[in-house]
C-alpha atoms as a PDB file:
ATOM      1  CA  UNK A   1     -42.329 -44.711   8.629  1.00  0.00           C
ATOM      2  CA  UNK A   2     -39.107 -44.958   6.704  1.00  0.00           C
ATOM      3  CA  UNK A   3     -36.387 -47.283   8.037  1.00  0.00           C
ATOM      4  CA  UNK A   4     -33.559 -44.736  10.106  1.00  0.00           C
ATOM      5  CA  UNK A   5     -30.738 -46.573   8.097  1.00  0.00           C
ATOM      6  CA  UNK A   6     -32.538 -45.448   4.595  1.00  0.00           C
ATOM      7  CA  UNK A   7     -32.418 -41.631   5.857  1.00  0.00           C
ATOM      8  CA  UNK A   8     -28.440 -42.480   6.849  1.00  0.00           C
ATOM      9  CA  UNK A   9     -27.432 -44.128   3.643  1.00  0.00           C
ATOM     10  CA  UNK A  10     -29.217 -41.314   1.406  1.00  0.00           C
ATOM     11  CA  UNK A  11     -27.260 -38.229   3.175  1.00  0.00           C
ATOM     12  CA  UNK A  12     -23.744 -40.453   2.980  1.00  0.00           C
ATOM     13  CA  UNK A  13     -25.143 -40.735  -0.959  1.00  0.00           C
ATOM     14  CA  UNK A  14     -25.661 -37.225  -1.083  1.00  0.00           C
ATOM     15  CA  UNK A  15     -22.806 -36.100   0.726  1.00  0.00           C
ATOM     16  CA  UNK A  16     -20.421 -38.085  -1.406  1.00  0.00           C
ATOM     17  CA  UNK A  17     -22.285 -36.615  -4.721  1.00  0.00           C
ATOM     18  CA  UNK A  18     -21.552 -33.026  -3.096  1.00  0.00           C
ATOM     19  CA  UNK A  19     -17.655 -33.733  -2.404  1.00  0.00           C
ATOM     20  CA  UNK A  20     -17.220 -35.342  -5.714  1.00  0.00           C
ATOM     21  CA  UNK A  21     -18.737 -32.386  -7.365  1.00  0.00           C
ATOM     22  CA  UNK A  22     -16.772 -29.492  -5.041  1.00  0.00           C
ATOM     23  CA  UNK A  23     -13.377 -31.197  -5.736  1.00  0.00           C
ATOM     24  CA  UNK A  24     -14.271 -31.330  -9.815  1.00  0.00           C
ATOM     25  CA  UNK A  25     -14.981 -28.479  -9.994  1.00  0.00           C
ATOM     26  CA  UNK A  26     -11.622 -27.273  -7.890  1.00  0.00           C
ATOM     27  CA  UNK A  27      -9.677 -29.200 -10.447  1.00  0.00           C
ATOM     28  CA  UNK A  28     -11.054 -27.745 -13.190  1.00  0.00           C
ATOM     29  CA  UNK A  29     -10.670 -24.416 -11.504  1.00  0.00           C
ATOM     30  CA  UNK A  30      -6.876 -25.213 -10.653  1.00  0.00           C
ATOM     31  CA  UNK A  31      -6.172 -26.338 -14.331  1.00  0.00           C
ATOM     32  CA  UNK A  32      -8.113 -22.894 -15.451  1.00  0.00           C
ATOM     33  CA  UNK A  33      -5.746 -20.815 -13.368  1.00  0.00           C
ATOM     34  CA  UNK A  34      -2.456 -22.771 -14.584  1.00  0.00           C
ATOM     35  CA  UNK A  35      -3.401 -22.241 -18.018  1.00  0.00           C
ATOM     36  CA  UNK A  36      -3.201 -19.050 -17.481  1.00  0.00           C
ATOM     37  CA  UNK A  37      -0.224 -18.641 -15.364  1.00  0.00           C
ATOM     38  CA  UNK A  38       1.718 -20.986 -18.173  1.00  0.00           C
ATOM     39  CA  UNK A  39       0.136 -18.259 -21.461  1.00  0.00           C
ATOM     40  CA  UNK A  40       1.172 -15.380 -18.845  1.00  0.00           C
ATOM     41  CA  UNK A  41       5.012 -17.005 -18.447  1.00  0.00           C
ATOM     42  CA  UNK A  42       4.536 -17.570 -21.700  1.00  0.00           C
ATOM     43  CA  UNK A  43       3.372 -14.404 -23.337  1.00  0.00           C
ATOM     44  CA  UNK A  44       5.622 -12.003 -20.746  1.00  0.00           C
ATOM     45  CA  UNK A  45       8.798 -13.851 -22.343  1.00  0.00           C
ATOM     46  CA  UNK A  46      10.221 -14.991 -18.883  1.00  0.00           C
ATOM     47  CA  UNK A  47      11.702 -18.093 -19.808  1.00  0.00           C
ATOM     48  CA  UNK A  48      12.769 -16.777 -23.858  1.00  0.00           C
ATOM     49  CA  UNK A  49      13.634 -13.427 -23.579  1.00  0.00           C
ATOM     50  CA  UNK A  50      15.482 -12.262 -25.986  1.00  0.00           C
ATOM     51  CA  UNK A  51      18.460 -10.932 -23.653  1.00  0.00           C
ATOM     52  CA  UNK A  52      19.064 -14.157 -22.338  1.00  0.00           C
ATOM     53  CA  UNK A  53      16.603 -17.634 -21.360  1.00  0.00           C
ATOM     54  CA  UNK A  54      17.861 -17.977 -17.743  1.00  0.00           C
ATOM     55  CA  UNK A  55      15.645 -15.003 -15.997  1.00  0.00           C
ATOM     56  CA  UNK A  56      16.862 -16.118 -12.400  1.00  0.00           C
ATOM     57  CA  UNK A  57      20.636 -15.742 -13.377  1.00  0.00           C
ATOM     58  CA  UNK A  58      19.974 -12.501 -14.720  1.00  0.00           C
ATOM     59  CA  UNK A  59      18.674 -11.792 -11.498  1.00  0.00           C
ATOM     60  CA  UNK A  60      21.562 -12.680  -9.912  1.00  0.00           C
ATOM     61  CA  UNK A  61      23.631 -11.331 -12.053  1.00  0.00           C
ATOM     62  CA  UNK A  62      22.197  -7.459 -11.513  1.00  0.00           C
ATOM     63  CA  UNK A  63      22.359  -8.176  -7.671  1.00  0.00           C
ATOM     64  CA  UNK A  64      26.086  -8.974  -8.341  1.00  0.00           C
ATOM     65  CA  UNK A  65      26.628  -5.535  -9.722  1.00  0.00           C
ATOM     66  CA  UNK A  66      25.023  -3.925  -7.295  1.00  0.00           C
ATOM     67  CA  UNK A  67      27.080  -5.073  -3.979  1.00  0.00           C
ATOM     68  CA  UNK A  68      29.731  -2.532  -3.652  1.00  0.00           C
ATOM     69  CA  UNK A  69      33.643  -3.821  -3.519  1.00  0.00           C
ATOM     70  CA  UNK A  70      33.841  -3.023   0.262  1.00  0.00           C
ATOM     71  CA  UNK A  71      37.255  -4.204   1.806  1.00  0.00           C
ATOM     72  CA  UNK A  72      38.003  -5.043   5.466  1.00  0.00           C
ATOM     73  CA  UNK A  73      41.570  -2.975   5.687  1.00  0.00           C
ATOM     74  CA  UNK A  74      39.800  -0.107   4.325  1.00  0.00           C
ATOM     75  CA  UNK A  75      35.802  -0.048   5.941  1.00  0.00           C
ATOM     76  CA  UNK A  76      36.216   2.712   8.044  1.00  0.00           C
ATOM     77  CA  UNK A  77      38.290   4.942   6.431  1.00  0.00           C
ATOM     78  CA  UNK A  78      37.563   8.231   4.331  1.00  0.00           C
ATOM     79  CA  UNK A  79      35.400   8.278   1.216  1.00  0.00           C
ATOM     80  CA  UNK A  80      38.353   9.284  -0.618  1.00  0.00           C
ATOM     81  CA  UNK A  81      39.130   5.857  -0.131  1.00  0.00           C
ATOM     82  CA  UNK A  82      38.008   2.947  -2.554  1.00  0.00           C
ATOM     83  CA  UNK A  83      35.981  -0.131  -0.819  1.00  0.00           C
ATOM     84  CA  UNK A  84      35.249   2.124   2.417  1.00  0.00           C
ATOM     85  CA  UNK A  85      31.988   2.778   3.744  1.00  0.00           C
ATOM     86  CA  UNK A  86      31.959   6.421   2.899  1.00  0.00           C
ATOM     87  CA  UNK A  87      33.780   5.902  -0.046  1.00  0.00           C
ATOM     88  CA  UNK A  88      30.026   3.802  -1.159  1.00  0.00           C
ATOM     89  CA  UNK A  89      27.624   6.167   1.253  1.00  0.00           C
ATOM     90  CA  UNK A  90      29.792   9.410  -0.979  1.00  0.00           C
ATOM     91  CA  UNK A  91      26.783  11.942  -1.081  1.00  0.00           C
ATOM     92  CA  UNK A  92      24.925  10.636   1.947  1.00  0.00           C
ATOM     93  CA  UNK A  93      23.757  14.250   3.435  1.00  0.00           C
ATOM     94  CA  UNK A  94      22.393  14.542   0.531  1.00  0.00           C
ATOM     95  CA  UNK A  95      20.740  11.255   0.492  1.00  0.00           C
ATOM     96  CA  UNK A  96      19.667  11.952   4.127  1.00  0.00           C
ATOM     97  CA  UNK A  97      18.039  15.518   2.977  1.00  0.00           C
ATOM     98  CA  UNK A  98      16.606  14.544   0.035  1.00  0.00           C
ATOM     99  CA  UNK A  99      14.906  11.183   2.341  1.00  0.00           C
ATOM    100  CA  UNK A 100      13.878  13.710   4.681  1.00  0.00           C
ATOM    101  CA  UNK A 101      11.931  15.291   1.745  1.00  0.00           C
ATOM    102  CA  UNK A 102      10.661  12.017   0.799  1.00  0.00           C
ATOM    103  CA  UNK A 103       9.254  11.228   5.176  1.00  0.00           C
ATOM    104  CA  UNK A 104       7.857  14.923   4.274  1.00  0.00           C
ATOM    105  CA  UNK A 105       5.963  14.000   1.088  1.00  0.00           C
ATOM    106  CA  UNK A 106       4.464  10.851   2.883  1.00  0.00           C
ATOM    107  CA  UNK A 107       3.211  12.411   5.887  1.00  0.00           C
ATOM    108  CA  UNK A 108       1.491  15.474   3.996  1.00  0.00           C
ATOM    109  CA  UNK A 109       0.274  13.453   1.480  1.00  0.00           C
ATOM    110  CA  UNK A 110      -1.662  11.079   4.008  1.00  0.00           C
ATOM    111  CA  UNK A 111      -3.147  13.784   6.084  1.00  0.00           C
ATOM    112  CA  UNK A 112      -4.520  15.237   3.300  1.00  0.00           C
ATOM    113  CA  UNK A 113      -5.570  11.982   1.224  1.00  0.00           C
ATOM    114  CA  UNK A 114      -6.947  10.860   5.341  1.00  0.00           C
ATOM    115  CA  UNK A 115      -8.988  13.900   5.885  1.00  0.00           C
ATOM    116  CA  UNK A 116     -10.643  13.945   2.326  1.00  0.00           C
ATOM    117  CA  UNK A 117     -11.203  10.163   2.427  1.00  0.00           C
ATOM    118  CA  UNK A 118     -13.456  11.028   5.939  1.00  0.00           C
ATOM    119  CA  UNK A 119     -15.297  13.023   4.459  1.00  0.00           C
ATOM    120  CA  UNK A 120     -15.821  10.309   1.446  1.00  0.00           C
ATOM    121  CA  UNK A 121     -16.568   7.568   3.785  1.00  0.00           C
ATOM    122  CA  UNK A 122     -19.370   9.445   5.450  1.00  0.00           C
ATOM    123  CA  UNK A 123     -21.258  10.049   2.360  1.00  0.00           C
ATOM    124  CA  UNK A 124     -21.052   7.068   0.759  1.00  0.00           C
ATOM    125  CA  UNK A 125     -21.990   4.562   4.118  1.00  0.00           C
ATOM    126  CA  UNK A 126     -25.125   2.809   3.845  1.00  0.00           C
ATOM    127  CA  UNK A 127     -26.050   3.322   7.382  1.00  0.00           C
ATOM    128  CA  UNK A 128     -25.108   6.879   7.419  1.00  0.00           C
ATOM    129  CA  UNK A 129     -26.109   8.800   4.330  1.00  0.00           C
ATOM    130  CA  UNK A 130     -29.824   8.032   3.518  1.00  0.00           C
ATOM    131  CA  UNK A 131     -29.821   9.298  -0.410  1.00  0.00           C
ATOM    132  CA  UNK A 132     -28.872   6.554  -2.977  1.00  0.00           C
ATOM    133  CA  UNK A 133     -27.603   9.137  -5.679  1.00  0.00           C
ATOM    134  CA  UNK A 134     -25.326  10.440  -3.188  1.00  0.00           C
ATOM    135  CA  UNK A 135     -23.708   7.445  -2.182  1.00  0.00           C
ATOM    136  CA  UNK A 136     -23.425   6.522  -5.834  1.00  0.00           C
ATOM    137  CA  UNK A 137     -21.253   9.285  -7.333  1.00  0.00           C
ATOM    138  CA  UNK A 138     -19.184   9.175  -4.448  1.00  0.00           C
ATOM    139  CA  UNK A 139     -18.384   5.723  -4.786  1.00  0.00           C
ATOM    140  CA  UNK A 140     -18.102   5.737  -8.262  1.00  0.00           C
ATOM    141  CA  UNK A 141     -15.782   8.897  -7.950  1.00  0.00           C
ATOM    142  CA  UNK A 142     -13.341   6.832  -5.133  1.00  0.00           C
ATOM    143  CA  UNK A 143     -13.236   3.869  -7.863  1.00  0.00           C
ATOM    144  CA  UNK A 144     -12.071   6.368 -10.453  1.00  0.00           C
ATOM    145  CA  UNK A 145      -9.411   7.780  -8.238  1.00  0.00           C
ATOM    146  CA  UNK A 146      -8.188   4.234  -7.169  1.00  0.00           C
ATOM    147  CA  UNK A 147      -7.880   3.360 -10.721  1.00  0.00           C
ATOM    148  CA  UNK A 148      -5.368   6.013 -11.782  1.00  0.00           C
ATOM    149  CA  UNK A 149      -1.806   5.312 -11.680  1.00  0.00           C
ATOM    150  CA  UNK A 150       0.064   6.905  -9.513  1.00  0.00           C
ATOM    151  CA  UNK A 151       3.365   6.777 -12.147  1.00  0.00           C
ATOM    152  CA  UNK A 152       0.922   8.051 -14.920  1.00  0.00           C
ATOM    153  CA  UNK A 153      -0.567  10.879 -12.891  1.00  0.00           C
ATOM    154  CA  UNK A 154       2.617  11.610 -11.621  1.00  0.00           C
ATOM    155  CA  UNK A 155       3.780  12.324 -14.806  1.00  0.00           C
ATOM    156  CA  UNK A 156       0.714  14.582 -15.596  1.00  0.00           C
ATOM    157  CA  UNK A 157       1.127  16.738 -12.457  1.00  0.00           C
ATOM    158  CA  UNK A 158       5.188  16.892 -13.005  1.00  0.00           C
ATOM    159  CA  UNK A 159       4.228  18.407 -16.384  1.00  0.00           C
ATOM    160  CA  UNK A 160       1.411  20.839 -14.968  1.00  0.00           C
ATOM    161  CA  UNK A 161       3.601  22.035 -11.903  1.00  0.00           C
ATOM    162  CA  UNK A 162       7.030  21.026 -13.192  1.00  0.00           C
ATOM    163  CA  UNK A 163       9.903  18.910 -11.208  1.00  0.00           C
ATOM    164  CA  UNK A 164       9.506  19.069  -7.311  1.00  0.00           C
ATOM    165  CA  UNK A 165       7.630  17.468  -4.360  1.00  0.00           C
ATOM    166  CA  UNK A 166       4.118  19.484  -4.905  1.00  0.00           C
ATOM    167  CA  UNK A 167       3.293  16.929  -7.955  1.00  0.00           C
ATOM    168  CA  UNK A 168       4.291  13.810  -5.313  1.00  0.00           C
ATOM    169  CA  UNK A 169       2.161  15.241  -2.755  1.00  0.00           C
ATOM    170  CA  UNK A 170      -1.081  15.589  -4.918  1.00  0.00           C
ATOM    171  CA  UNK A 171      -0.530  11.950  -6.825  1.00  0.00           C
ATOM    172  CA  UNK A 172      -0.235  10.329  -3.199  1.00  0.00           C
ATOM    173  CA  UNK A 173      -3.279  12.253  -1.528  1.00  0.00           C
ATOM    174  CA  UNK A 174      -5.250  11.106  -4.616  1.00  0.00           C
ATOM    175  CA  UNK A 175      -4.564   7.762  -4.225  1.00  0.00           C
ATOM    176  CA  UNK A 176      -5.039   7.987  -0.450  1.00  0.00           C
ATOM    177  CA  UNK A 177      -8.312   9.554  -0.745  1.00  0.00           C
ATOM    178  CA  UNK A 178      -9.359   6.613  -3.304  1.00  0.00           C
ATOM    179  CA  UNK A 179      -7.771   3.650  -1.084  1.00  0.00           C
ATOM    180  CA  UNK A 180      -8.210   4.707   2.289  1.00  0.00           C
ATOM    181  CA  UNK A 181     -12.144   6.396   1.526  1.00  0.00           C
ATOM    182  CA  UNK A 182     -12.967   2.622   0.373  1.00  0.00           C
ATOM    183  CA  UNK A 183     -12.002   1.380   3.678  1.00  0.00           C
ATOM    184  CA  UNK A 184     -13.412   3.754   5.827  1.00  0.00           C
ATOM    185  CA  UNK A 185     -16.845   3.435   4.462  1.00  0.00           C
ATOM    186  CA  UNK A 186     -16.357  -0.476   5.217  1.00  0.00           C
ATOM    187  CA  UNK A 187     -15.964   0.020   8.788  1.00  0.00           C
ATOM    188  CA  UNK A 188     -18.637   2.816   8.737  1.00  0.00           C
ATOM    189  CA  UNK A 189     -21.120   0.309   8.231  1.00  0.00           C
ATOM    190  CA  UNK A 190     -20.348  -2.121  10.660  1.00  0.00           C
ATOM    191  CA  UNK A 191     -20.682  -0.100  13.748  1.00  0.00           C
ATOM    192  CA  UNK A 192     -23.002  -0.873  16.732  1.00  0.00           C
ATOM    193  CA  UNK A 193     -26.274   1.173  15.389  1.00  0.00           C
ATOM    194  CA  UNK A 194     -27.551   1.447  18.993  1.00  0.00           C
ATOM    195  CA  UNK A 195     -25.731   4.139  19.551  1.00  0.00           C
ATOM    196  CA  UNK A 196     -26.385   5.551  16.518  1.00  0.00           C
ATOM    197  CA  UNK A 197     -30.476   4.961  17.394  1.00  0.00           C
ATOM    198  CA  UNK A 198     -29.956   6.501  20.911  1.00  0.00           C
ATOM    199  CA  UNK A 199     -28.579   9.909  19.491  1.00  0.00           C
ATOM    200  CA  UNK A 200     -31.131   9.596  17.225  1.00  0.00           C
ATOM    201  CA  UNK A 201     -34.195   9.449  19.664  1.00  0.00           C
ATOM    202  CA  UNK A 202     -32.057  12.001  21.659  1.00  0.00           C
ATOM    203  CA  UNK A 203     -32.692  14.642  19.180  1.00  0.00           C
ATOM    204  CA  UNK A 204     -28.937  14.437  18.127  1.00  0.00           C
ATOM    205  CA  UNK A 205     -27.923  16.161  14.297  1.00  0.00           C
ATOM    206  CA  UNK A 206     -26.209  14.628  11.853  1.00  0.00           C
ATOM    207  CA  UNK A 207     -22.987  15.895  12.934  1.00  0.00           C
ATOM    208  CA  UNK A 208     -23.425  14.631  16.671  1.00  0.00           C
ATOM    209  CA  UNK A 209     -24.199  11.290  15.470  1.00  0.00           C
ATOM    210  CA  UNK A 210     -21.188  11.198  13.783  1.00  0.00           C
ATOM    211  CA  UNK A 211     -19.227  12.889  16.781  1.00  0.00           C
ATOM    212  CA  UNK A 212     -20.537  10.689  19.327  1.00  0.00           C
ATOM    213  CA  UNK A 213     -21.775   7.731  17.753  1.00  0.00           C
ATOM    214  CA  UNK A 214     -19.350   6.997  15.026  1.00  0.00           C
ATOM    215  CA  UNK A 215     -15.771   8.206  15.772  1.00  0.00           C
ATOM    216  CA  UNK A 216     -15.736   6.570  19.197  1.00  0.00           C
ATOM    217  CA  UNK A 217     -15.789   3.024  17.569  1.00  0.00           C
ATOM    218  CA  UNK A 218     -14.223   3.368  14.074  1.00  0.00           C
ATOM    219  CA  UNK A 219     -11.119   5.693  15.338  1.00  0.00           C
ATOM    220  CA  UNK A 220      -8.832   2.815  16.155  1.00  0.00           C
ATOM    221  CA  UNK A 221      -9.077   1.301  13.185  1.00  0.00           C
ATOM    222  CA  UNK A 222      -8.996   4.670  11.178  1.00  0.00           C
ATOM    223  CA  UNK A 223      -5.944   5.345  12.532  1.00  0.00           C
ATOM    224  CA  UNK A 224      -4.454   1.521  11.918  1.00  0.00           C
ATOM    225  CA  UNK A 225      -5.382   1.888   8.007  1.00  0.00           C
ATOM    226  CA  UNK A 226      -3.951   5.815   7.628  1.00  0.00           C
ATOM    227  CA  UNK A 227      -1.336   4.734   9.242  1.00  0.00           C
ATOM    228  CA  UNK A 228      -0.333   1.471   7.195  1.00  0.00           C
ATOM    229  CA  UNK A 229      -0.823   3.826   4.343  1.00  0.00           C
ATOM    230  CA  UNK A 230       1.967   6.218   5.447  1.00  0.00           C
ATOM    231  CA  UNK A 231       4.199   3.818   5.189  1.00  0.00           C
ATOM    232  CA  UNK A 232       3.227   2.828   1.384  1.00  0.00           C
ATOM    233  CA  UNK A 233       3.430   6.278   1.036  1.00  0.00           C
ATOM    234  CA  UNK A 234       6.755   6.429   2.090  1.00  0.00           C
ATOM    235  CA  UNK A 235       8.119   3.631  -0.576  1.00  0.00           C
ATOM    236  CA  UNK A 236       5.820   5.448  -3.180  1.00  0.00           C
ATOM    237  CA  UNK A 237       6.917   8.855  -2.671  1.00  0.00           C
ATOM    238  CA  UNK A 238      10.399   7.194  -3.168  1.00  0.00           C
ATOM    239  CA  UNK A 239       9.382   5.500  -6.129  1.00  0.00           C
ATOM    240  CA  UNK A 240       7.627   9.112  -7.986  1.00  0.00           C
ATOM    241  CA  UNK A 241      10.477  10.550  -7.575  1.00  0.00           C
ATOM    242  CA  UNK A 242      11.736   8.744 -10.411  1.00  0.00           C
ATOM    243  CA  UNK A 243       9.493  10.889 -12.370  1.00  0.00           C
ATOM    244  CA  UNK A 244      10.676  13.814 -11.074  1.00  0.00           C
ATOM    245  CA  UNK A 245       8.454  14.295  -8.126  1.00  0.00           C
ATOM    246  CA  UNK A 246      10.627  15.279  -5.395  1.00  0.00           C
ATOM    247  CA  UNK A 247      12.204  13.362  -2.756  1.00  0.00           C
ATOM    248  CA  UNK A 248      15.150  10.789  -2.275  1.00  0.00           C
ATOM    249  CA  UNK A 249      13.990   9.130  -5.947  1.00  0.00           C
ATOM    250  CA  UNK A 250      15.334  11.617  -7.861  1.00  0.00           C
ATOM    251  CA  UNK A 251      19.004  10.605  -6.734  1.00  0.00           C
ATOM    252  CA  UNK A 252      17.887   7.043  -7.106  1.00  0.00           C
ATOM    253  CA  UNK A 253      17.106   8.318 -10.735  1.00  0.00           C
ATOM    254  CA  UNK A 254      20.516   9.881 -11.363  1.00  0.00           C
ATOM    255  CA  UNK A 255      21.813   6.562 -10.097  1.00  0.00           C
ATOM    256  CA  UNK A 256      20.056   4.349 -13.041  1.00  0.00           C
ATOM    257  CA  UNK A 257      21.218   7.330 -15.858  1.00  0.00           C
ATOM    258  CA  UNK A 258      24.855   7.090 -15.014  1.00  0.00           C
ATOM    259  CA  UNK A 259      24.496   3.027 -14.163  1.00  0.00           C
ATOM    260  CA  UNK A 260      25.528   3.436 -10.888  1.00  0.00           C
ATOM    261  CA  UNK A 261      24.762   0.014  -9.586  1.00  0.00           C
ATOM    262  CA  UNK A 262      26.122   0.073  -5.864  1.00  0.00           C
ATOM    263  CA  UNK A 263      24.526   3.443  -5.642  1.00  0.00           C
ATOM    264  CA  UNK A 264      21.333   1.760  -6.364  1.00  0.00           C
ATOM    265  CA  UNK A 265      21.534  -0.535  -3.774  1.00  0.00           C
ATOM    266  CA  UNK A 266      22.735   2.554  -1.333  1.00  0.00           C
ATOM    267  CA  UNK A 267      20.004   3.926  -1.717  1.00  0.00           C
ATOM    268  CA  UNK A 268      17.431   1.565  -1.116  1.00  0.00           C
ATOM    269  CA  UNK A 269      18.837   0.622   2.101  1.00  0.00           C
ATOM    270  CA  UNK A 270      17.875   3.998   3.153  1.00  0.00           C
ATOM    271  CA  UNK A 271      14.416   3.866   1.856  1.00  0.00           C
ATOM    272  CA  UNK A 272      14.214   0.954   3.714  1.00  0.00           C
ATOM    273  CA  UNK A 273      15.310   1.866   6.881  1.00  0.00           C
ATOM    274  CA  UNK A 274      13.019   4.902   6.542  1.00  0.00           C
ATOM    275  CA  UNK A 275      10.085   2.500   6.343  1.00  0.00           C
ATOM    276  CA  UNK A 276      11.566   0.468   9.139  1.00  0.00           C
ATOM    277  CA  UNK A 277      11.810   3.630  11.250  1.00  0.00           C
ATOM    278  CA  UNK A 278       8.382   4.599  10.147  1.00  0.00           C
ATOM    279  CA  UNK A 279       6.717   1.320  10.886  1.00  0.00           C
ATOM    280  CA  UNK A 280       8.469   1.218  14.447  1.00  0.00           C
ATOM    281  CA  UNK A 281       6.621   4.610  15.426  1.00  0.00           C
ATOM    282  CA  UNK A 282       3.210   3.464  13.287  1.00  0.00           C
ATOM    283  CA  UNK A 283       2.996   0.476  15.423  1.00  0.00           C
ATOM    284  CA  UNK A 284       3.488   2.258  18.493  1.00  0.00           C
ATOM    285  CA  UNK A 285       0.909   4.624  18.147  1.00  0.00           C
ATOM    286  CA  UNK A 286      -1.113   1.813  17.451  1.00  0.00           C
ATOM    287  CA  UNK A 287      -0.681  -0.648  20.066  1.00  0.00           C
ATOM    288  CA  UNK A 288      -1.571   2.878  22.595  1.00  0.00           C
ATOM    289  CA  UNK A 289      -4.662   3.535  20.495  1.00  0.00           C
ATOM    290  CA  UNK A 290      -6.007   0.050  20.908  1.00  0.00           C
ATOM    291  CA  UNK A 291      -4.729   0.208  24.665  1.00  0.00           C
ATOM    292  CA  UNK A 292      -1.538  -1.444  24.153  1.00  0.00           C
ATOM    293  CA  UNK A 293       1.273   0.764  25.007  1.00  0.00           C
ATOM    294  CA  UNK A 294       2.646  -0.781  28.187  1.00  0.00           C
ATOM    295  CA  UNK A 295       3.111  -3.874  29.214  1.00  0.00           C
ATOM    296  CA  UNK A 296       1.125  -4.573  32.361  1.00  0.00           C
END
C-alpha cells in the first residue's frame, strides 16, 4: 500500500502542472486578443486619421457643436427668440408626430416579427418538432434573416416600396423574427417535459401540448425578450429612418444635410426619452407577468 503522503504530493504536483498550464495558455490568449485590438486601432486609423490624430478631441469637439447657445434671461421665452428653449425645440410637433410614427413602427414591427418568430421556435425545438429536416431549414432560414442588415435591407425595401414607414416596418419584423425566433426555441427546450409526457399519455394533439404544456412556462419569458426587443426597435426604427423609412429619423436626417448640430442633439433627446418612456411601461408589464406588480 502506497504511503498517503505520496498520493498528497502527486495531486499538489499535478495540480500545480494544471495551473501553470491554464494561466499559459490565458497569456498567450490575452497577447492573441491585444494583437488584434492594436492591428484593429491600427488598421481603422483611430489614432492617424487623416482629419486629425487626436480622435477623443474630435469627439469633443462635435459634442461642442452640438450643445445649443441656451441663455438664462431668455430660456423661457418664444422660439422667435435666440438661446430659448423653443427657439432650440423650433419644429417640436413635428418632432413629437413624426416620434409618434417612429413608437408606431416599433410596436407593429414586434408583433409581427413576435408572432412569426412563435411559430419559428416551435418548429425548430428539439423537444418539440420530431423531423430533423424540418428543424434544419428553419434554423438555417432564422440565421439568414439575423444576418441581414437592417440599414442594407432597409435600403432595398425603401427602393421596392419607396420613402415611408411600410419599408421600416418589414426590415424590423425581419430582424425580429430572426433574433427573437433564436431565443424562443432556446427556452422551448428547456421546459419541464413532464408535462409535456402527461398530455402526451393523455391523448393530447400537438396543438394542446403546446397550449397547455408549453405556453404556461415559457410565456413570461416570451414576453421579457419581445418586449426588450421593442425597445431596440424603437432606437432602430429611429435610426432607418435615416434611409428614408419613416419615422422621427427622417428629421434627424434633414438635420445632418443642412449641419444642424443642436438639432441633432434635439432630437436624440427625444428618441431617448421615448425609450425611457417605453422601458418604464416594458418593465411594468413585466414585473406583473412574473408576479411582481405590487409591492406586498
Amino acid at each position: 500500500m502506497s504511503h498517503p503522503d505520496s498520493a498528497v504530493v502527486a495531486f499538489e504536483a499535478l495540480r500545480r502542472t494544471t495551473l501553470s498550464r491554464q494561466r499559459g495558455q490565458a497569456l498567450i490568449g490575452l497577447l492573441v486578443f491585444s494583437a488584434i485590438l492594436l492591428v484593429s486601432f491600427q488598421r481603422s486609423q483611430f489614432f492617424s486619421s487623416d482629419i486629425g490624430g487626436d480622435p477623443m478631441g474630435r469627439v469633443a469637439d462635435f459634442l461642442d457643436r452640438m450643445v445649443p447657445n441656451l441663455r438664462s434671461d431668455a430660456l423661457l421665452a418664444d422660439r422667435g427668440t435666440e438661446g430659448s428653449l423653443a427657439w432650440w425645440f423650433y419644429d417640436l410637433p413635428l418632432w413629437l408626430r413624426l416620434g409618434w410614427q417612429t413608437v408606431e413602427m416599433a410596436i407593429l414591427a414586434t408583433v409581427l416579427g413576435t408572432v412569426g418568430a412563435l411559430a419559428a421556435s416551435f418548429l425548430c425545438a428539439r423537444n418539440l418538432m420530431p423531423f430533423a429536416p424540418v428543424r434544419f431549414v428553419v434554423r438555417r432560414g432564422l440565421e439568414a434573416l439575423r444576418t441581414l442588415p437592417e440599414l442594407i435591407l432597409a435600403l432595398i425595401l425603401v427602393a421596392a416600396f419607396g420613402v415611408g414607414p411600410l419599408a421600416g416596418v418589414i426590415t424590423l419584423a425581419i430582424s425580429t423574427m430572426g433574433g427573437l425566433g433564436k431565443l424562443f426555441s432556446e427556452i422551448n427546450e428547456e421546459i419541464d417535459p413532464r408535462q409535456l409526457e402527461a398530455l402526451t399519455a393523455a391523448g393530447a394533439g400537438p396543438v394542446s401540448r403546446i397550449r397547455y404544456g408549453v405556453i404556461p412556462q415559457v410565456l413570461p419569458n416570451y414576453a421579457s425578450y419581445a418586449l426588450i426587443r421593442l425597445e431596440g426597435n424603437l432606437a432602430g426604427a429611429a435610426a432607418l429612418g435615416i434611409v428614408g423609412a419613416g419615422g422621427i429619423g427622417l428629421e434627424l436626417q434633414r438635420a445632418i444635410t443642412y449641419t444642424e448640430f443642436d438639432t441633432y442633439l434635439a432630437i436624440l433627446l427625444l428618441i431617448v426619452g421615448m425609450i425611457f418612456l417605453i422601458d418604464i411601461g416594458s418593465e411594468a408589464l413585466r414585473h406583473r407577468l412574473i408576479g411582481l406588480g405590487a409591492d406586498k
